[in-house]
C-alpha atoms as a PDB file:
ATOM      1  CA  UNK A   1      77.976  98.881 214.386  1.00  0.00           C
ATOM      2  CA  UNK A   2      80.775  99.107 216.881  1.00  0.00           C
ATOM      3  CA  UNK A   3      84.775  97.816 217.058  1.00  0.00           C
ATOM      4  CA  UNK A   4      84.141  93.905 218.371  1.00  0.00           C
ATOM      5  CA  UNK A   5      87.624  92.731 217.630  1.00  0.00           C
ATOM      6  CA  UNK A   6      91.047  94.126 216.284  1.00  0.00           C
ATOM      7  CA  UNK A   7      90.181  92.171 213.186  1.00  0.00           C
ATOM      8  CA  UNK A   8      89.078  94.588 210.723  1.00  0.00           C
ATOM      9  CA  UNK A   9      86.299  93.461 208.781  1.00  0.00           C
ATOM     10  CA  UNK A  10      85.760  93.276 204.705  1.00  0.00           C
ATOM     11  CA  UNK A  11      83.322  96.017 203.252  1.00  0.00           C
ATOM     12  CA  UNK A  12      80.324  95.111 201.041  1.00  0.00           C
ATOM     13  CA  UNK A  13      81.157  96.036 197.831  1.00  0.00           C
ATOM     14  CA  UNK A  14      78.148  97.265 195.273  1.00  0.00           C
ATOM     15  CA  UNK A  15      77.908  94.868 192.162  1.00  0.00           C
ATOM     16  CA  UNK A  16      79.755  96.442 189.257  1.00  0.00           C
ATOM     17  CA  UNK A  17      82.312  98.604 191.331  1.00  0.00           C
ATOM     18  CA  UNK A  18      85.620  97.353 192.704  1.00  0.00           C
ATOM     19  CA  UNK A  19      86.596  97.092 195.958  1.00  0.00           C
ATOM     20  CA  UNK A  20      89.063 100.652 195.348  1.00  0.00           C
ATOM     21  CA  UNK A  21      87.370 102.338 194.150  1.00  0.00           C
ATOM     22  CA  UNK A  22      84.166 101.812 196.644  1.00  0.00           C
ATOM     23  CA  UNK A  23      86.350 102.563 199.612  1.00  0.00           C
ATOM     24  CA  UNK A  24      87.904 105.784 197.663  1.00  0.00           C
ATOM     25  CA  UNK A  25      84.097 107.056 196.865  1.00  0.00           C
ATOM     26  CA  UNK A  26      83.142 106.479 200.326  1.00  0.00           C
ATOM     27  CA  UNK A  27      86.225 108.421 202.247  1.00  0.00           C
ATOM     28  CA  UNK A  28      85.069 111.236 199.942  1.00  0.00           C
ATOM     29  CA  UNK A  29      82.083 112.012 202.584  1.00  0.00           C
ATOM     30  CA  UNK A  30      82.551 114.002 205.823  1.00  0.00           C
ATOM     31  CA  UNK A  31      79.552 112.297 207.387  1.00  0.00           C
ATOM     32  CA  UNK A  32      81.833 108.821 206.693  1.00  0.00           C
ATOM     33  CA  UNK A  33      84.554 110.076 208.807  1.00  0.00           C
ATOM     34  CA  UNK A  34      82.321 111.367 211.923  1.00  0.00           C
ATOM     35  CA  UNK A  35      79.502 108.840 212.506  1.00  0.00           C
ATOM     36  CA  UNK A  36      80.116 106.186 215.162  1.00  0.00           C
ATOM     37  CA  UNK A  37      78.515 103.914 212.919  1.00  0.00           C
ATOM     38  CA  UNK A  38      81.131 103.793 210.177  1.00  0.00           C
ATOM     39  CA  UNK A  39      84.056 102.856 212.748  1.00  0.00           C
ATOM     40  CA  UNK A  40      84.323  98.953 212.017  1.00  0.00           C
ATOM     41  CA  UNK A  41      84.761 101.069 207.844  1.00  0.00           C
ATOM     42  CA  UNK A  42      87.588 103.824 208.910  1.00  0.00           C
ATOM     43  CA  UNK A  43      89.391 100.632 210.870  1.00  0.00           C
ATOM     44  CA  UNK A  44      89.390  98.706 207.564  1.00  0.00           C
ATOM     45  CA  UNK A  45      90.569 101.474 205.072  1.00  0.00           C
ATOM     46  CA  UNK A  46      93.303 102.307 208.049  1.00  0.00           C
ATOM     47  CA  UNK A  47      94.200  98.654 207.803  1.00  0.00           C
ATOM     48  CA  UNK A  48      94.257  98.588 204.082  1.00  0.00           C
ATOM     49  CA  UNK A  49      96.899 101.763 203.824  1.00  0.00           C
ATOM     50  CA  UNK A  50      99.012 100.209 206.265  1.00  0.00           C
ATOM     51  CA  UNK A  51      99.512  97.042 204.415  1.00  0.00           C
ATOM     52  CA  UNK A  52     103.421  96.288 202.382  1.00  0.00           C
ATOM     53  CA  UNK A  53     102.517  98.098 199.479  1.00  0.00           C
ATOM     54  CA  UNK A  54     102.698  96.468 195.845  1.00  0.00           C
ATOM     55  CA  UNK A  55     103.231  98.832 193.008  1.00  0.00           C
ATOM     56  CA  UNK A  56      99.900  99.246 191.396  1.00  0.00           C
ATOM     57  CA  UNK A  57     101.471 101.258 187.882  1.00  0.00           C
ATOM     58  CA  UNK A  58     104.901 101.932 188.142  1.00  0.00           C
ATOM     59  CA  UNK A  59     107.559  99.681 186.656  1.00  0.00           C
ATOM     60  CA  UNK A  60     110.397  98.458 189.393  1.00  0.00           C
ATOM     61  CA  UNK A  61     112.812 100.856 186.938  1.00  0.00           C
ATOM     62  CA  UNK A  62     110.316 103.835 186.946  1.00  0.00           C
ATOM     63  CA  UNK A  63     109.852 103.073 190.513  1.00  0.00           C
ATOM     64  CA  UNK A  64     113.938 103.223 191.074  1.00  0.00           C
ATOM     65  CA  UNK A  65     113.263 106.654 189.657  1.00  0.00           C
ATOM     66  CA  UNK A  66     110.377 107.867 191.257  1.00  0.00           C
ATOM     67  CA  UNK A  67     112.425 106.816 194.674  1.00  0.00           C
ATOM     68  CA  UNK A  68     116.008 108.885 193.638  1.00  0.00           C
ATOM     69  CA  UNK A  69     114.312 111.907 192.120  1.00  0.00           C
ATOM     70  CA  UNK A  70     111.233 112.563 195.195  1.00  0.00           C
ATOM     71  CA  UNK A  71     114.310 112.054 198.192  1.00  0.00           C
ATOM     72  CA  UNK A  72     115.917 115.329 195.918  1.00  0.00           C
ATOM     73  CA  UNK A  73     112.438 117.269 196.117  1.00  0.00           C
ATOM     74  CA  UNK A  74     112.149 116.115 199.596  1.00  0.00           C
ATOM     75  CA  UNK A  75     115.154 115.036 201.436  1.00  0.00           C
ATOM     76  CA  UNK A  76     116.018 113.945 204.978  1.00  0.00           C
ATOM     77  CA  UNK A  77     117.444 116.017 207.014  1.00  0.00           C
ATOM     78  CA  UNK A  78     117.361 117.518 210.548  1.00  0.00           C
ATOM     79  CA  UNK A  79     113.934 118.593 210.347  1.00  0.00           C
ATOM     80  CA  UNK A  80     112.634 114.965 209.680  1.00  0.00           C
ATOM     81  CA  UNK A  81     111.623 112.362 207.415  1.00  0.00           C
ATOM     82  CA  UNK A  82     112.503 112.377 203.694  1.00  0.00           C
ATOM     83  CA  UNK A  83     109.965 111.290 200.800  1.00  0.00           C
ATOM     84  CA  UNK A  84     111.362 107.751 201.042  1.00  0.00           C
ATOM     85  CA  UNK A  85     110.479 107.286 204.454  1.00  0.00           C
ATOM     86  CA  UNK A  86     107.451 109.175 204.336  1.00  0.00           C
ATOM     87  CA  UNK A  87     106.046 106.519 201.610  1.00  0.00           C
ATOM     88  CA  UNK A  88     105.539 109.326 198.716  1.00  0.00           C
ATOM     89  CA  UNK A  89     105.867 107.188 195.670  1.00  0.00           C
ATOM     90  CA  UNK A  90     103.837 105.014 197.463  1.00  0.00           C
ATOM     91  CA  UNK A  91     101.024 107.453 197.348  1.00  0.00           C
ATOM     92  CA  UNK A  92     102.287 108.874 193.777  1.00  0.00           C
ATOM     93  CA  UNK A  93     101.490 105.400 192.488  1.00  0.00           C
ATOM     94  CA  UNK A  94      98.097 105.134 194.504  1.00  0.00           C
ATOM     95  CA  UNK A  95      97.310 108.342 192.685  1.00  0.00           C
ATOM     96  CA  UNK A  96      97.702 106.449 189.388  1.00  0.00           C
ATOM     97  CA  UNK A  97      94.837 104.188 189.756  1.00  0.00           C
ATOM     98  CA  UNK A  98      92.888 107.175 190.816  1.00  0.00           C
ATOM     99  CA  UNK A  99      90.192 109.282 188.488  1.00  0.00           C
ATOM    100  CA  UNK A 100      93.077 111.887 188.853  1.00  0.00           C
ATOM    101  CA  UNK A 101      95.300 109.742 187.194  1.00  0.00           C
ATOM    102  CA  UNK A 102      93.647 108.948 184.763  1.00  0.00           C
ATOM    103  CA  UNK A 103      92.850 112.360 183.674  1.00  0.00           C
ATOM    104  CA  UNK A 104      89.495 111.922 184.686  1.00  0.00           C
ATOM    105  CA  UNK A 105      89.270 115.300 186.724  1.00  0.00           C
ATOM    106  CA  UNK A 106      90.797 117.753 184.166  1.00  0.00           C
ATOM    107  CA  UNK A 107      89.267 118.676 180.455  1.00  0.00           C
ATOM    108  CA  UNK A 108      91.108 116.512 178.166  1.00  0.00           C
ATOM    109  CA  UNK A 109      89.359 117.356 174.635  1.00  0.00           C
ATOM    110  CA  UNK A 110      91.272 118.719 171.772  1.00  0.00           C
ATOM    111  CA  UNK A 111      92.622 120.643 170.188  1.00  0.00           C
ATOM    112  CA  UNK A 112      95.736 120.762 172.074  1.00  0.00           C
ATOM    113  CA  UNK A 113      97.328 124.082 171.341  1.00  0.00           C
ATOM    114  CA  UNK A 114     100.686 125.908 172.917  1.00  0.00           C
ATOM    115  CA  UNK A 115      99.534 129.280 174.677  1.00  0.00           C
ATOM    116  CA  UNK A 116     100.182 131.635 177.526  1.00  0.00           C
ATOM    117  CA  UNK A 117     100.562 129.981 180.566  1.00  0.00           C
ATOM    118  CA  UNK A 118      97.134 131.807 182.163  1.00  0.00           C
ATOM    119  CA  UNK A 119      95.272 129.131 179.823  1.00  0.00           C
ATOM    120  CA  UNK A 120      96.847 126.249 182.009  1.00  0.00           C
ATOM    121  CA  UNK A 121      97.545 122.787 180.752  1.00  0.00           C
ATOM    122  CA  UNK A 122      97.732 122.343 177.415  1.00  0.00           C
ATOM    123  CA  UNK A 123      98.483 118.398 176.217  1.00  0.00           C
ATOM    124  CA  UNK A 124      96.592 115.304 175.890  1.00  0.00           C
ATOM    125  CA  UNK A 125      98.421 113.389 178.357  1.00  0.00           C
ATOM    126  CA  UNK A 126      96.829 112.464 181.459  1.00  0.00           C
ATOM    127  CA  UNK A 127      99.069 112.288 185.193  1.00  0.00           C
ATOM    128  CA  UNK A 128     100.293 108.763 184.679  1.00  0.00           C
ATOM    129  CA  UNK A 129     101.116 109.347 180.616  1.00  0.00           C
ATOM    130  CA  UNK A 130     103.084 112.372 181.819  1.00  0.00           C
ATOM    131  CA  UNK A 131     105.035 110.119 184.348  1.00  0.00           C
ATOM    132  CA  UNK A 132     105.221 106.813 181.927  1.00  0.00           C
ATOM    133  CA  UNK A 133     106.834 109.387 178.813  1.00  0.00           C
ATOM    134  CA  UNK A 134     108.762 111.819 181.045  1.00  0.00           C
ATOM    135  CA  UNK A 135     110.495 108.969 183.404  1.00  0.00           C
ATOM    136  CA  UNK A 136     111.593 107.498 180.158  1.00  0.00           C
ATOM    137  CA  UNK A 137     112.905 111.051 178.395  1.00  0.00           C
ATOM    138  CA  UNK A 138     113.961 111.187 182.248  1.00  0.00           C
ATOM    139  CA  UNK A 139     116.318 108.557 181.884  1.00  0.00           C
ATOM    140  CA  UNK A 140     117.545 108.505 178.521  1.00  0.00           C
ATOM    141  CA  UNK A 141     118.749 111.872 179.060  1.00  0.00           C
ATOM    142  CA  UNK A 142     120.348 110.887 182.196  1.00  0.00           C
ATOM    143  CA  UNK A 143     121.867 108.184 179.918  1.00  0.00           C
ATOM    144  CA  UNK A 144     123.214 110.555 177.062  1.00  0.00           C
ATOM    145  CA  UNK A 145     124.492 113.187 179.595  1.00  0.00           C
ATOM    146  CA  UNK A 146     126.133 111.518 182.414  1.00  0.00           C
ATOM    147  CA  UNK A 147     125.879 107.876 181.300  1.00  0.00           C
ATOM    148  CA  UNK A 148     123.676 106.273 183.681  1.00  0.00           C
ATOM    149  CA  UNK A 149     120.223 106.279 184.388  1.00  0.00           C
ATOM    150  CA  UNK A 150     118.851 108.843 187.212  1.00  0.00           C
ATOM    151  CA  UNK A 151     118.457 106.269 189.769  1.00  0.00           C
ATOM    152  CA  UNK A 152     122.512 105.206 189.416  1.00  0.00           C
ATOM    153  CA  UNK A 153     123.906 108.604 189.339  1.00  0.00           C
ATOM    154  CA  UNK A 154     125.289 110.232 192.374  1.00  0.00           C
ATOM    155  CA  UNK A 155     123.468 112.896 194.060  1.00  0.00           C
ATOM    156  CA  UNK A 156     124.915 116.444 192.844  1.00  0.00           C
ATOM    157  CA  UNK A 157     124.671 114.908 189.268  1.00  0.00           C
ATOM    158  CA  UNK A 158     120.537 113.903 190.209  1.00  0.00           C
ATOM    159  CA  UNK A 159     120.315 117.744 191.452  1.00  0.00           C
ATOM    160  CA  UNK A 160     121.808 119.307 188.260  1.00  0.00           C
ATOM    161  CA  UNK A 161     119.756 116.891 186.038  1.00  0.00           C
ATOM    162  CA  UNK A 162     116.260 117.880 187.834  1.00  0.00           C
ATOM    163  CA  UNK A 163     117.316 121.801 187.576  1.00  0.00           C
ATOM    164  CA  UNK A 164     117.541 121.067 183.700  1.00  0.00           C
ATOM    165  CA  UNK A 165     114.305 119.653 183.624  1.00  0.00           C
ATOM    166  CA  UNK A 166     112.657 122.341 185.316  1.00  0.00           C
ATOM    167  CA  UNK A 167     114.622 125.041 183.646  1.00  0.00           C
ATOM    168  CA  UNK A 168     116.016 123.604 180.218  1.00  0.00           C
ATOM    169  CA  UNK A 169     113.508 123.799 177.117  1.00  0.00           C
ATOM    170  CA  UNK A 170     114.060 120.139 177.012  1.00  0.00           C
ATOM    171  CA  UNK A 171     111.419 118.010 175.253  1.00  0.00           C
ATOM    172  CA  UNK A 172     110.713 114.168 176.443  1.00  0.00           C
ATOM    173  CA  UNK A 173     109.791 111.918 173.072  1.00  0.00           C
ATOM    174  CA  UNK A 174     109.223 115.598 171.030  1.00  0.00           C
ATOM    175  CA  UNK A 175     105.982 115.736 172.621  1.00  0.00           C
ATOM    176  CA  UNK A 176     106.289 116.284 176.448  1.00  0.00           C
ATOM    177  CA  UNK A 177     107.975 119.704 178.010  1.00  0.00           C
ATOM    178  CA  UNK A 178     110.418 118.348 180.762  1.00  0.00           C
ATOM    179  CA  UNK A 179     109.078 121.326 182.613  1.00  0.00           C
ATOM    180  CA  UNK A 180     105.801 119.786 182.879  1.00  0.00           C
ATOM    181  CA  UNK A 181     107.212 116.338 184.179  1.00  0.00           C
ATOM    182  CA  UNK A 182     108.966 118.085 186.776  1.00  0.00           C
ATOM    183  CA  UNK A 183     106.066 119.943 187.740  1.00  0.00           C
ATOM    184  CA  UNK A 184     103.678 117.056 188.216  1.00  0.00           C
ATOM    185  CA  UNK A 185     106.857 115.214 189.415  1.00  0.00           C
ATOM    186  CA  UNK A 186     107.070 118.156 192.660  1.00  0.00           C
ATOM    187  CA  UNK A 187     103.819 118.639 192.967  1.00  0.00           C
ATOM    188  CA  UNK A 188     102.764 115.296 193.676  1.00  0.00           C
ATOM    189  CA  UNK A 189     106.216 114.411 196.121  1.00  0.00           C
ATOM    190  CA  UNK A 190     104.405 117.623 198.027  1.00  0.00           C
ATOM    191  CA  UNK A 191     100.962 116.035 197.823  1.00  0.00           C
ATOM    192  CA  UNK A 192     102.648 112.586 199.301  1.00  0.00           C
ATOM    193  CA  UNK A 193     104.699 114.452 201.997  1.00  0.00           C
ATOM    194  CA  UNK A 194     101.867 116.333 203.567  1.00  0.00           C
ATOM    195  CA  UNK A 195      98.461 114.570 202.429  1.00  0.00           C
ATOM    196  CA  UNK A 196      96.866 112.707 205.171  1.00  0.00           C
ATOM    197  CA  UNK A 197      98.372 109.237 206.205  1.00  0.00           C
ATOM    198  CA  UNK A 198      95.575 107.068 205.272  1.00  0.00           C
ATOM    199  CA  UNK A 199      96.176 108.056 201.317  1.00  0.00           C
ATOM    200  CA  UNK A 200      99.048 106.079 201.811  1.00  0.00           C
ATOM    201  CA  UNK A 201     101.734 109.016 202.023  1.00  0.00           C
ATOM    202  CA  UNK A 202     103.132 111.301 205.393  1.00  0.00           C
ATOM    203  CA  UNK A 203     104.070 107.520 206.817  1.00  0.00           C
ATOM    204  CA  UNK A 204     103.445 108.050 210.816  1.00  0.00           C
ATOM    205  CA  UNK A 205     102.375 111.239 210.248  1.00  0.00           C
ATOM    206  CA  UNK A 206     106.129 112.434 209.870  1.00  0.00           C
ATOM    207  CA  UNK A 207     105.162 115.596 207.472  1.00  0.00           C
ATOM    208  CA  UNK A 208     103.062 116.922 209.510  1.00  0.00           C
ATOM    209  CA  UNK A 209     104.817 116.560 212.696  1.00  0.00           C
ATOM    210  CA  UNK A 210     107.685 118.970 210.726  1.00  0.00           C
ATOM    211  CA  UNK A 211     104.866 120.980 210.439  1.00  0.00           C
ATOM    212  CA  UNK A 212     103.353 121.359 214.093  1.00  0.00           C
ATOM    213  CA  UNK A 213      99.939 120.524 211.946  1.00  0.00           C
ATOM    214  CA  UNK A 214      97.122 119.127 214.408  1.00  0.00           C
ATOM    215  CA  UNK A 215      95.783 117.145 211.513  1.00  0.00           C
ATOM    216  CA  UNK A 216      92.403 116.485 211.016  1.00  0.00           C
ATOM    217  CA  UNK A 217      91.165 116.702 214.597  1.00  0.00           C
ATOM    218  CA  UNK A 218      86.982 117.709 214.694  1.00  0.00           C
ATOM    219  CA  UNK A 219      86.752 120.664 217.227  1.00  0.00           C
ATOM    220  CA  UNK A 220      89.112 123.629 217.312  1.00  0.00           C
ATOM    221  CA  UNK A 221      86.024 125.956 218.915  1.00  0.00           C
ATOM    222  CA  UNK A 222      88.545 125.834 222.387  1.00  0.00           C
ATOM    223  CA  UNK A 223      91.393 127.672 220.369  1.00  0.00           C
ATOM    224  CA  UNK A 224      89.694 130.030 217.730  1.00  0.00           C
ATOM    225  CA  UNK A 225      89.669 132.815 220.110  1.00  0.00           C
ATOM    226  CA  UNK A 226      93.268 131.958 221.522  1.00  0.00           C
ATOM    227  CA  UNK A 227      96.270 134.216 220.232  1.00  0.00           C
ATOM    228  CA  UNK A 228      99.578 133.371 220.779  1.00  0.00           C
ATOM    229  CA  UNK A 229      99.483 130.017 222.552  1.00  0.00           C
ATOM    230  CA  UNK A 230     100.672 127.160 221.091  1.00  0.00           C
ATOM    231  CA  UNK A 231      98.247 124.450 220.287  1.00  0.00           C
ATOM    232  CA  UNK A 232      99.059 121.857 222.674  1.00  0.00           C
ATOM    233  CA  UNK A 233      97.362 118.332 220.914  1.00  0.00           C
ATOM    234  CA  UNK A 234      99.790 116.706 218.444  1.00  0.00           C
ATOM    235  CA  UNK A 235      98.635 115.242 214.734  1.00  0.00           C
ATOM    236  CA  UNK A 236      95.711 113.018 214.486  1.00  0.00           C
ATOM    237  CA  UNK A 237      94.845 111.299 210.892  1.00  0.00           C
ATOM    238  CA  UNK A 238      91.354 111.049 209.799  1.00  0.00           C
ATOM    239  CA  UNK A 239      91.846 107.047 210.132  1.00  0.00           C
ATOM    240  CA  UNK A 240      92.379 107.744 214.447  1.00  0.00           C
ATOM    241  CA  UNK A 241      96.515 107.566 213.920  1.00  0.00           C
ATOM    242  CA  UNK A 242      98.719 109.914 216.289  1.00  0.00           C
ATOM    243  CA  UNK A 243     101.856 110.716 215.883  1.00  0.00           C
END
């Protein structure tokens, strides 16, 4: 197949699988991304993440909070972009409707006991029950502290409230540590700065421009033996995007 038109065309979808989820199990293959044959596919899946996104999971108030508290993890400044404007909760709430999100890549059979932290996660909540129970213990704390929910209170007061949760044995609805909310909270605003573009996060490529990162260009063999140079060739998605 080759590009005939800037019209991207729809993908056959197998019988019994959604239209998602296809595209998500096919961009999971490195032969995908490189054969000429598959171009007319990485133009569609670029067009699909560049679309005006419509929340997927998150509630417009859990969304107001997923916006405040990621532009704290990862603000705009000097350096560049911020979450907001890199699209992270955009790609938080991708994640969501993902086999991650639904716990589907961790072991989530009982029992669920406390122990050290070398035995790793411990509850029975998958990513998206962590962020539906800890936005709301989010909030409601925000509420009987300061009066307002996270979204409406002014930034020094959103700082001190996310240093509780991280540091503060605070429980959300008795069953969720706050630390682990605020964990999965900064790990995935990290994920949606810095992840390739076409997951729907690093909008433009603006994370990785910060970071001088080539992105996911095919041949580095010119500049494996080179030391000290810098590497000349800005950031390249998977999808063909440049910075």
């Amino acid at each position: 197949m080759s590009v005939q038109n800037d019209t991207p065309k729809r993908l056959p979808v197998p019988p019994g699988m959604s239209r998602r989820h296809f595209l998500m199990a096919l961009a999971g293959t490195a032969a995908f991304w490189t054969a000429d044959e598959f171009a007319d596919w990485r133009q569609a899946i670029a067009a699909e993440a560049a679309q005006t996104y419509t929340p997927r999971y998150f509630t417009p108030d859990e969304w107001r909070f997923l916006e405040a508290a990621t532009e704290q993890l990862f603000p705009e400044d000097e350096t560049g972009p911020g979450a907001k404007a890199l699209g992270v909760v955009d790609f938080i709430d991708r994640q969501m409707d993902t086999s991650y999100g639904h716990g589907g890549l961790w072991f989530m059979s009982g029992p669920f006991q406390s122990g050290p932290a070398n035995l790793g996660y411990q509850l029975p909540y998958a990513p998206r029950e962590i962020y539906r129970i800890g936005i709301a213990g989010a909030d409601r704390y925000c509420r009987d502290h300061y009066g307002h929910a996270f979204a409406d209170l002014d930034h020094p007061t959103q700082i001190e409230a996310l240093t509780a949760f991280e540091k503060l044995p605070i429980q959300f609805d008795e069953t969720l540590p706050a630390g682990i909310f605020f964990e999965q909270l900064r790990t995935n605003t990290m994920e949606g700065a810095f992840s390739d573009p076409i997951h729907g996060g690093n909008r433009h490529l603006g994370g990785w421009v910060m970071l001088g990162f080539p992105g996911a260009r095919a041949d580095f063999m010119d500049w494996v033996d080179q030391y000290g140079p810098a590497y000349p060739l800005g950031s390249v998605s998977i999808s063909g995007e440049t910075a």
